[in-house]
C-alpha atoms as a PDB file:
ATOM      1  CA  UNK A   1      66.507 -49.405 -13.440  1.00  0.00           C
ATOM      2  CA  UNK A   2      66.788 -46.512 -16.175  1.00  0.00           C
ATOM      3  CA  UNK A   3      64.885 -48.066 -18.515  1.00  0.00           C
ATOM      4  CA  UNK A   4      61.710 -48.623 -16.702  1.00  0.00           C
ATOM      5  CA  UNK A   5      61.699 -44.946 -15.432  1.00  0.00           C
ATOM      6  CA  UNK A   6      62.180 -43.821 -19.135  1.00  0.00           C
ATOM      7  CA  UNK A   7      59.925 -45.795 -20.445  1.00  0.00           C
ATOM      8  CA  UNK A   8      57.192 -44.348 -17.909  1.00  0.00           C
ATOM      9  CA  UNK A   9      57.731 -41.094 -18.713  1.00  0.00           C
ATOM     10  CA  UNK A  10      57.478 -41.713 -22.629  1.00  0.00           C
ATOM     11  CA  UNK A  11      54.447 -42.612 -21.883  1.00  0.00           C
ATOM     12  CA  UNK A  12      53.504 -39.809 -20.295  1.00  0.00           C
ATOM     13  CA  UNK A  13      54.536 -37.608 -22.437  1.00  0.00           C
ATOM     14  CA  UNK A  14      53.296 -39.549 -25.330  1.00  0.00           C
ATOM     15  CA  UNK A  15      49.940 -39.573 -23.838  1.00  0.00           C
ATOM     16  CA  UNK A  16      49.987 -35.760 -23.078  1.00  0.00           C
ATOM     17  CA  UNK A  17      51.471 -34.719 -26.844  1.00  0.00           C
ATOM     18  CA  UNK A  18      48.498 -36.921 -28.147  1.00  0.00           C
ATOM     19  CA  UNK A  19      46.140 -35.198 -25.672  1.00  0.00           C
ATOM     20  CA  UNK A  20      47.215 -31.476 -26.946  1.00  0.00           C
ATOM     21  CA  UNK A  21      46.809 -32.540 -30.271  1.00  0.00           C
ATOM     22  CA  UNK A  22      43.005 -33.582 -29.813  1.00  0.00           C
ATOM     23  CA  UNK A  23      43.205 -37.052 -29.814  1.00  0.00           C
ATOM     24  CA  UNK A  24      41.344 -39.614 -29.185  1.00  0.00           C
ATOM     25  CA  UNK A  25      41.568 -42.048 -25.607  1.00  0.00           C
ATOM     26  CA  UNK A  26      43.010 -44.977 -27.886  1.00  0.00           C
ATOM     27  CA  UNK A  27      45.311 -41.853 -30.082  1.00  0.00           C
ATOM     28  CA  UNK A  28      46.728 -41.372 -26.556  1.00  0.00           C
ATOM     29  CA  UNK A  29      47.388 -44.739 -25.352  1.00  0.00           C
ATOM     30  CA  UNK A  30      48.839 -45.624 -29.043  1.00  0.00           C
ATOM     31  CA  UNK A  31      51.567 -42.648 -28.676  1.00  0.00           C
ATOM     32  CA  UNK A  32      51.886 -42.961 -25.036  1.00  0.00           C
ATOM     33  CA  UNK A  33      52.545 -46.801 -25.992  1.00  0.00           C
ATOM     34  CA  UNK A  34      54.861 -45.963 -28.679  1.00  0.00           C
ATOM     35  CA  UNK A  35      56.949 -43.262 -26.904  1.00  0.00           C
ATOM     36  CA  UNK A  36      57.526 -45.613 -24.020  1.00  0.00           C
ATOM     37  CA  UNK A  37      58.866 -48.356 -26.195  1.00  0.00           C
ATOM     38  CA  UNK A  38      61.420 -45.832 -27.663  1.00  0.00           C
ATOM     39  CA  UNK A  39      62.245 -44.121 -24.171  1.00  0.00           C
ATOM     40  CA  UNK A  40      62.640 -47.203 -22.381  1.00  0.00           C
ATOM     41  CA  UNK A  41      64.903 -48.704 -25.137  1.00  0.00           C
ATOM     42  CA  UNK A  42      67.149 -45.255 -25.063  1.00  0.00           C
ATOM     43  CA  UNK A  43      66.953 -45.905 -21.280  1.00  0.00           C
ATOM     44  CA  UNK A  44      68.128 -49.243 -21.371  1.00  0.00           C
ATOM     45  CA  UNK A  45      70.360 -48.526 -24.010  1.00  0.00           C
ATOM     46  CA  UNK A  46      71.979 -45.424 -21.768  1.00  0.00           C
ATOM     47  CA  UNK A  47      71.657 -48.278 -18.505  1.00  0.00           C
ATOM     48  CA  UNK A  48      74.629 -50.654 -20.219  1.00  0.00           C
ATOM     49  CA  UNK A  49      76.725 -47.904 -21.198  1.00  0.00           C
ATOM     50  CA  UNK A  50      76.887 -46.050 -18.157  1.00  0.00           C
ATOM     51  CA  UNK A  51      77.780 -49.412 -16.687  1.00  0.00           C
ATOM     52  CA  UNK A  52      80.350 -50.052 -18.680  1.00  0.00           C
ATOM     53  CA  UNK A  53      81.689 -46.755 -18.680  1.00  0.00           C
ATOM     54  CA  UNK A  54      81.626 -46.638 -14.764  1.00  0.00           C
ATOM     55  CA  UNK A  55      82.701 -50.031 -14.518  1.00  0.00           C
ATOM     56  CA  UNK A  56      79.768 -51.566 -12.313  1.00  0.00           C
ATOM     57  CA  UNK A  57      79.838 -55.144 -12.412  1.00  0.00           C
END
């Protein structure tokens, strides 16, 4: 459930670092894109080891 909420707000703030920097509607959706594959893979990532570390099944 981490990762999905992660990966959202990559996006977001993909989209929004794109948008201060001037670019573009596909610049934005390219780094929004691209910072919610890396968010939601650190949130998955930080899903399994909190499970494991608090021992949910």
């Amino acid at each position: 459930m981490i990762g999905p909420v992660f990966g959202i707000v990559g996006f977001l703030c993909g989209y929004y670092l794109a948008q201060k920097r001037g670019g573009k509607t596909l610049d934005r959706l390219q780094y929004g894109a691209g910072f919610g594959i890396a968010f939601g893979l650190f949130g998955t990532l930080l899903g399994i080891a909190l499970a494991r570390f608090l021992g949910a099944a």
